[in-house]
C-alpha atoms as a PDB file:
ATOM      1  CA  UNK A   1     -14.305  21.298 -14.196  1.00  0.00           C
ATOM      2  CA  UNK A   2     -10.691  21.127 -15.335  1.00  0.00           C
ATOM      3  CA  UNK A   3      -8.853  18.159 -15.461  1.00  0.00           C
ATOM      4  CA  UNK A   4      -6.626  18.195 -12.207  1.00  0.00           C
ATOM      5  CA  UNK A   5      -9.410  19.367  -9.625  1.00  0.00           C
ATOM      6  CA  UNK A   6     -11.705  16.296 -11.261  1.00  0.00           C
ATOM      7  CA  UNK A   7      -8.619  14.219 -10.072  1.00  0.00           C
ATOM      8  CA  UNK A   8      -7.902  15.270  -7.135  1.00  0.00           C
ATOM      9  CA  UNK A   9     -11.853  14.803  -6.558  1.00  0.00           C
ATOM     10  CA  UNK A  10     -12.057  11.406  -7.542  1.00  0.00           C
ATOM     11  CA  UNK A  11      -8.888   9.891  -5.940  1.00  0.00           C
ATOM     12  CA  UNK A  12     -10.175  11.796  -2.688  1.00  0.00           C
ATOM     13  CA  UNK A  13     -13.510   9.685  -3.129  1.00  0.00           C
ATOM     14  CA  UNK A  14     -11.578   6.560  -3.667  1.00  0.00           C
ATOM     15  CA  UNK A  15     -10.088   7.006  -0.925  1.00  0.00           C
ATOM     16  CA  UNK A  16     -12.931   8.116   1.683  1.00  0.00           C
ATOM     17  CA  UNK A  17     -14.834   5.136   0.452  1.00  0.00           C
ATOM     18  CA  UNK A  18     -11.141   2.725   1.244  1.00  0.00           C
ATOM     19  CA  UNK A  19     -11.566   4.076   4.903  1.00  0.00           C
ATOM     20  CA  UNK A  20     -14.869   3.629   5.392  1.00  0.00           C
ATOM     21  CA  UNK A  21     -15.349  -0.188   4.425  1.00  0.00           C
ATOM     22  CA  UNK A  22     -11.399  -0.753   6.248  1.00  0.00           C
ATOM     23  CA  UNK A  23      -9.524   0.526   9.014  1.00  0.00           C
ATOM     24  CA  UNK A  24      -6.898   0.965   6.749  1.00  0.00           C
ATOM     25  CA  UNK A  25      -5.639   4.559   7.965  1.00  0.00           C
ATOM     26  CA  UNK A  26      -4.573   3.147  11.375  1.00  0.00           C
ATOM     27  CA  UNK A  27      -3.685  -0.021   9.279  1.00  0.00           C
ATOM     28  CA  UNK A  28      -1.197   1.391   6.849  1.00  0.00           C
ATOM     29  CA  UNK A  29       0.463   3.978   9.113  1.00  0.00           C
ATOM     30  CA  UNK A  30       1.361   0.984  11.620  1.00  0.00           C
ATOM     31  CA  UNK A  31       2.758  -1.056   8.952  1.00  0.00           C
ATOM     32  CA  UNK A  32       4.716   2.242   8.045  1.00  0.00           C
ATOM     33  CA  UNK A  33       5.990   2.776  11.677  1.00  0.00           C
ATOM     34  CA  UNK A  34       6.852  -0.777  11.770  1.00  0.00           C
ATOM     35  CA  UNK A  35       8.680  -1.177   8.377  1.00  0.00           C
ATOM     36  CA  UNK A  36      10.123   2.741   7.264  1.00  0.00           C
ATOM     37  CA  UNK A  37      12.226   3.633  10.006  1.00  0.00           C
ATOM     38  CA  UNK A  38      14.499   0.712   9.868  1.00  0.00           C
ATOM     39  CA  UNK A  39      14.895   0.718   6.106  1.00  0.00           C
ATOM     40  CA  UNK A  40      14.845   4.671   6.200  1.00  0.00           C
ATOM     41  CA  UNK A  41      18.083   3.913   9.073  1.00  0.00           C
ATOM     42  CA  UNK A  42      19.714   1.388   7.611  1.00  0.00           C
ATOM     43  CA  UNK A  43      20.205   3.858   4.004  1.00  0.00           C
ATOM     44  CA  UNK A  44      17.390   3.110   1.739  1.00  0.00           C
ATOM     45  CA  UNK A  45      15.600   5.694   0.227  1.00  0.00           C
ATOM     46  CA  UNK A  46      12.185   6.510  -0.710  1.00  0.00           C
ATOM     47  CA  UNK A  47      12.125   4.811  -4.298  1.00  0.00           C
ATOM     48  CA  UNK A  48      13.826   1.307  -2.626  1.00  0.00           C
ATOM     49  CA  UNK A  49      10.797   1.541   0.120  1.00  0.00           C
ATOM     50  CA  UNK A  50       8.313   2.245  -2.425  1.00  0.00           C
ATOM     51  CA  UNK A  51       9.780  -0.642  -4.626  1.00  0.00           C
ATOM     52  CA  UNK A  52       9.479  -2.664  -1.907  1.00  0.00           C
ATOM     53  CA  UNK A  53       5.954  -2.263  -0.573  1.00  0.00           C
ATOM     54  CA  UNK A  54       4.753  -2.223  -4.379  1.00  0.00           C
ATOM     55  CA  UNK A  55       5.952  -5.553  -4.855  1.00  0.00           C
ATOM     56  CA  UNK A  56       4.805  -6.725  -1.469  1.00  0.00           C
ATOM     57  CA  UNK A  57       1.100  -5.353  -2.467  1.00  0.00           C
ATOM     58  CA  UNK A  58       1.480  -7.325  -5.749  1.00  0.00           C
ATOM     59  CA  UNK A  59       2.240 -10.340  -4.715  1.00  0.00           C
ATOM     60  CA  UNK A  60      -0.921 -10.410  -2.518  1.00  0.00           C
ATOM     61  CA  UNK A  61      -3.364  -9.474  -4.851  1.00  0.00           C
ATOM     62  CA  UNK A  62      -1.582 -11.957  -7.150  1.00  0.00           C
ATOM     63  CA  UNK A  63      -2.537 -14.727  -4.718  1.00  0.00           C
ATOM     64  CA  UNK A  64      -5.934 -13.187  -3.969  1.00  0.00           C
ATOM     65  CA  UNK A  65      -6.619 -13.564  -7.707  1.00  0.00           C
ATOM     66  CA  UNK A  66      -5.499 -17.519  -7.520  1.00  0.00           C
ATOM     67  CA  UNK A  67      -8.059 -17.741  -5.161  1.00  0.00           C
ATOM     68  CA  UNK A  68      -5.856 -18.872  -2.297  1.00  0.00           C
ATOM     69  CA  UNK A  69      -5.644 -17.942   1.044  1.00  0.00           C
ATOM     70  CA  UNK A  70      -4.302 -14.598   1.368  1.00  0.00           C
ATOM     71  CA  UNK A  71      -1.481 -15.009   4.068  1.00  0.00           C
ATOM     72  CA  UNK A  72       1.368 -13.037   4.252  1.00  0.00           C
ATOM     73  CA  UNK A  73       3.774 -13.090   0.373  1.00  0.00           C
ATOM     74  CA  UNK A  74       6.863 -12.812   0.771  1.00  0.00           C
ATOM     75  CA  UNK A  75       9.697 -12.652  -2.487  1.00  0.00           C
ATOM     76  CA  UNK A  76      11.110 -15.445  -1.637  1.00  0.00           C
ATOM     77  CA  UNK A  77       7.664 -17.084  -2.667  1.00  0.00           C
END
């Protein structure tokens, strides 16, 4: 199998098992119509967003891995 189709195979798994234990399709695409359009308006682009949401998604797991209650991180943290 060459090396492409095996990951596009196993990043499609990944993700089927992500839905299945989550609801996170619905999830994610409500935090994106709740979040994107504003920053999208207001001139950002698609990096800035991405920047964003990356470190948004790291500073939860980082508190996850503390072992503390996994409310909602914010920078300013």
């Amino acid at each position: 199998m060459n090396t492409q189709l095996k990951n596009y195979l196993d990043l499609q798994n990944k993700f089927n098992r992500i839905e299945q234990l989550t609801n996170s399709a619905w999830d994610v695409h409500y935090c994106y119509d709740k979040i994107v359009p504003t920053l999208w308006g207001d001139g950002f682009d698609f990096d800035d967003i991405v920047d964003y949401m990356t470190m948004q998604l790291q500073l939860y797991i980082n508190k996850m891995e503390k072992a503390e209650e996994p409310n909602l991180p914010t920078l300013k943290e």
